[in-house]
C-alpha atoms as a PDB file:
ATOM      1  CA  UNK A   1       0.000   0.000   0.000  1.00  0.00           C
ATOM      2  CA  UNK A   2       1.469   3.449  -1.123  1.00  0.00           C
ATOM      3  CA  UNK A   3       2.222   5.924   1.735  1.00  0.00           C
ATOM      4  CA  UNK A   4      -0.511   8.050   0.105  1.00  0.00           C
ATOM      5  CA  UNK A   5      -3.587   5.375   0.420  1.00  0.00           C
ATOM      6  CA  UNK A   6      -2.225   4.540   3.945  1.00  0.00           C
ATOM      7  CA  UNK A   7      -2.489   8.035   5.294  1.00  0.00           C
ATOM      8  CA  UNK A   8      -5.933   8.343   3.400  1.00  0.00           C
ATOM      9  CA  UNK A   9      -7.032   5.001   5.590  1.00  0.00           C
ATOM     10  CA  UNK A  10      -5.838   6.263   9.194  1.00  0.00           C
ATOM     11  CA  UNK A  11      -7.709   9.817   8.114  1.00  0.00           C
ATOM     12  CA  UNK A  12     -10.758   7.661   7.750  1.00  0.00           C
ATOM     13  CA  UNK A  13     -10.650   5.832  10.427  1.00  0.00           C
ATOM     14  CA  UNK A  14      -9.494   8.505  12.971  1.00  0.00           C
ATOM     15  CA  UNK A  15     -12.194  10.963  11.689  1.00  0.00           C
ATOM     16  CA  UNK A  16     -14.721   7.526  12.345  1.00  0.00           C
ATOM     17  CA  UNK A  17     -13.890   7.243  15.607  1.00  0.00           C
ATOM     18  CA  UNK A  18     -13.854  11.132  16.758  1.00  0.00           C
ATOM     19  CA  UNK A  19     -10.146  11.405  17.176  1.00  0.00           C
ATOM     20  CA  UNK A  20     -10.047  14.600  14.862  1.00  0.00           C
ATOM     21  CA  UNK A  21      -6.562  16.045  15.740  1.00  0.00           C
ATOM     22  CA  UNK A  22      -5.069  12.468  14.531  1.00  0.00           C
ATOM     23  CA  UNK A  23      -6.951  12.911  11.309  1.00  0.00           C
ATOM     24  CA  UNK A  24      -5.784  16.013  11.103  1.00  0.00           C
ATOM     25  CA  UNK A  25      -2.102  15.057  11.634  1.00  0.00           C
ATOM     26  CA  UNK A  26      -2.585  12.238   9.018  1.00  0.00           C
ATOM     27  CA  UNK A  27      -3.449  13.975   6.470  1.00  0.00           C
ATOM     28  CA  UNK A  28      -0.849  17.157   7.095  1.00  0.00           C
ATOM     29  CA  UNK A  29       2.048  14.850   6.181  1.00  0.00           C
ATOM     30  CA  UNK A  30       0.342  14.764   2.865  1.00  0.00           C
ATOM     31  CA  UNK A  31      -0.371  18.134   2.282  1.00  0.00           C
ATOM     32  CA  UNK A  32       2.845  19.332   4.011  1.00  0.00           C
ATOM     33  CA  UNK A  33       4.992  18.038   1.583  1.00  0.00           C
ATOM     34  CA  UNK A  34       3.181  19.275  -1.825  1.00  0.00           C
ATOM     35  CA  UNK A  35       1.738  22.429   0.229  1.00  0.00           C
ATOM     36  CA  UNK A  36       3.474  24.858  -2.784  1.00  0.00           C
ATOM     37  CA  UNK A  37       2.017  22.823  -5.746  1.00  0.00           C
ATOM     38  CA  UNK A  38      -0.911  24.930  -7.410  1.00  0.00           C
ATOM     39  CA  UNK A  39      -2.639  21.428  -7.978  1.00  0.00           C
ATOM     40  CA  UNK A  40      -6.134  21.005  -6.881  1.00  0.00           C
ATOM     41  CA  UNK A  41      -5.676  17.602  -5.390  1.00  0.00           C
ATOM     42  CA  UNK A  42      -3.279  19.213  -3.058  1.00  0.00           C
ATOM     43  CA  UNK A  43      -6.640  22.002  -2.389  1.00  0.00           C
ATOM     44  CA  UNK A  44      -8.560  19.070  -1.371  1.00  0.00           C
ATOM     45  CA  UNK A  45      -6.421  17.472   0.643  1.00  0.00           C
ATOM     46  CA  UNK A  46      -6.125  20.818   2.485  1.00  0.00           C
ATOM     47  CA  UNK A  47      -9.870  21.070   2.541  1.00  0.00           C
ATOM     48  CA  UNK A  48     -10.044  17.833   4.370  1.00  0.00           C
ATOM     49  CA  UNK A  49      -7.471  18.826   7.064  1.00  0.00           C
ATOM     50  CA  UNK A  50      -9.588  21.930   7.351  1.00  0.00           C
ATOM     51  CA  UNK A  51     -12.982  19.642   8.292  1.00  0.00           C
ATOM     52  CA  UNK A  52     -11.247  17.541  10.645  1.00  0.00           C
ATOM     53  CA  UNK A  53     -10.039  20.809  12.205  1.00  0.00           C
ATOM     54  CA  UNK A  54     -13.385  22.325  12.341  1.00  0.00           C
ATOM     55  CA  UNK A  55     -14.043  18.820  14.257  1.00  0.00           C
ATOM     56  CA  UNK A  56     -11.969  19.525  16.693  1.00  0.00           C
ATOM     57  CA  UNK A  57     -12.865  22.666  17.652  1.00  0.00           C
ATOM     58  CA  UNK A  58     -17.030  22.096  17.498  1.00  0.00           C
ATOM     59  CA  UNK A  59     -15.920  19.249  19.974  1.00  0.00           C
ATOM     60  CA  UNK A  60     -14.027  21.700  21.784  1.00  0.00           C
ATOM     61  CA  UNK A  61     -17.182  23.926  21.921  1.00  0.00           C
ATOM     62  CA  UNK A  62     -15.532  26.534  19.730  1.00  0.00           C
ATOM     63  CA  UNK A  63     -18.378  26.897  17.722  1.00  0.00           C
ATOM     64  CA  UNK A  64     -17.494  29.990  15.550  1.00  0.00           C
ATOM     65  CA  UNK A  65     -13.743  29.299  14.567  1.00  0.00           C
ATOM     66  CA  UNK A  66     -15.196  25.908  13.609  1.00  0.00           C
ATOM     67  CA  UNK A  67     -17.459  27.444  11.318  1.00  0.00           C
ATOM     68  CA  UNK A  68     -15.178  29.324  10.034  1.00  0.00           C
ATOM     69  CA  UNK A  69     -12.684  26.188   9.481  1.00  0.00           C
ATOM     70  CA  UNK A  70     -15.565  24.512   8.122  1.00  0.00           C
ATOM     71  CA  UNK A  71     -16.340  27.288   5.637  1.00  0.00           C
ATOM     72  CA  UNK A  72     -12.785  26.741   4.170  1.00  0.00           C
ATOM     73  CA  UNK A  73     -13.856  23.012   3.499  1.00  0.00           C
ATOM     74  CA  UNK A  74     -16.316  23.777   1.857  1.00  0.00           C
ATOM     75  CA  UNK A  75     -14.449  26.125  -0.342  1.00  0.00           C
ATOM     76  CA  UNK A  76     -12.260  23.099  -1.247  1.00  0.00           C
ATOM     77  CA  UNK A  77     -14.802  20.573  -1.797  1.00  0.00           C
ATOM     78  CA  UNK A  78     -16.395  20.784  -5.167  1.00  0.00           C
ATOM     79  CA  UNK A  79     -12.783  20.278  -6.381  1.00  0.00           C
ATOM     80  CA  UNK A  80     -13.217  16.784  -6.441  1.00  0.00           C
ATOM     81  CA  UNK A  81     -15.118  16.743  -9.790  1.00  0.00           C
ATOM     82  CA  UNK A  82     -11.944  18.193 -11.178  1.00  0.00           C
ATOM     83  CA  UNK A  83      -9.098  16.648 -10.274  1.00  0.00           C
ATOM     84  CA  UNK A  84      -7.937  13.416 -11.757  1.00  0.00           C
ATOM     85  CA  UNK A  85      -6.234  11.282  -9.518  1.00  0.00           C
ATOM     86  CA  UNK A  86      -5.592   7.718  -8.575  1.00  0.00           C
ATOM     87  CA  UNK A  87      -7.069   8.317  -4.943  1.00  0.00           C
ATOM     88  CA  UNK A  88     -10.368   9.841  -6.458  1.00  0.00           C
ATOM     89  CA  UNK A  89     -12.622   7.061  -4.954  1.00  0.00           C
ATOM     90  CA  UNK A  90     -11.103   7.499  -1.657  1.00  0.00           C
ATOM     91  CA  UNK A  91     -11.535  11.268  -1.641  1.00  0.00           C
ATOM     92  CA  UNK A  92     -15.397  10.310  -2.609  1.00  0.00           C
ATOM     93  CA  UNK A  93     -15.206   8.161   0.708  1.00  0.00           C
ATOM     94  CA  UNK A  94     -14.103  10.422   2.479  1.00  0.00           C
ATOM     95  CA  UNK A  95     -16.434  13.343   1.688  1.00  0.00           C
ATOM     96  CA  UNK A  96     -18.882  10.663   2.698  1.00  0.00           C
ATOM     97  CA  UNK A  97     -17.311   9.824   6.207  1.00  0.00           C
ATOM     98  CA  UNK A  98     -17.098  13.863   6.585  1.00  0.00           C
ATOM     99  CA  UNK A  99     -20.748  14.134   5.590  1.00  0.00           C
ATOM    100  CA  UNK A 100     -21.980  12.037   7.671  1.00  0.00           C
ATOM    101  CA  UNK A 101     -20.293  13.701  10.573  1.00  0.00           C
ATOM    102  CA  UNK A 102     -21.757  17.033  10.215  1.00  0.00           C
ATOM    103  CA  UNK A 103     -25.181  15.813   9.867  1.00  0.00           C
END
């Protein structure tokens, strides 16, 4: 399994079982290392970071810079239906998992 898919995984299944600053941290080695590529993938990947952030803080009772965090996700998610990528199924997943969260 590629470093890439295996961070993907532990995102999902720290985001699944609440543990949002993990998810967070799995998915920043990602980013981290491609954060100066203009490359939409790399947007989304940031948007993701930036729900499992606003995680964090609603469950810290920080309701507004949540919303605000969560605003930037949102920003970043429509990018999906433009990025071609090898991970594109798991970034469908994992709008789900995020979904299904905030409802």
């Amino acid at each position: 399994m590629s470093k890439h898919k295996e961070q993907l995984e532990l995102f999902i299944q720290n985001l699944q079982s609440e543990n949002f600053y993990d998810a967070h941290e799995d998915l920043e080695v990602l980013w981290y290392e491609r954060r100066f590529e203009e490359s939409d993938e790399v947007k989304l990947i940031k948007g993701f970071i930036n729900a499992s952030v606003s995680f964090e803080l609603r469950k810290k009772g920080k309701i507004e810079a949540s919303q605000k965090v969560w605003n930037n996700y949102l920003r970043y998610k429509d990018l999906i239906n433009k990025i071609d990528s090898q991970h594109v199924e798991k970034y469908h997943q994992i709008i789900k998992v995020i979904d299904k969260i905030n409802s």
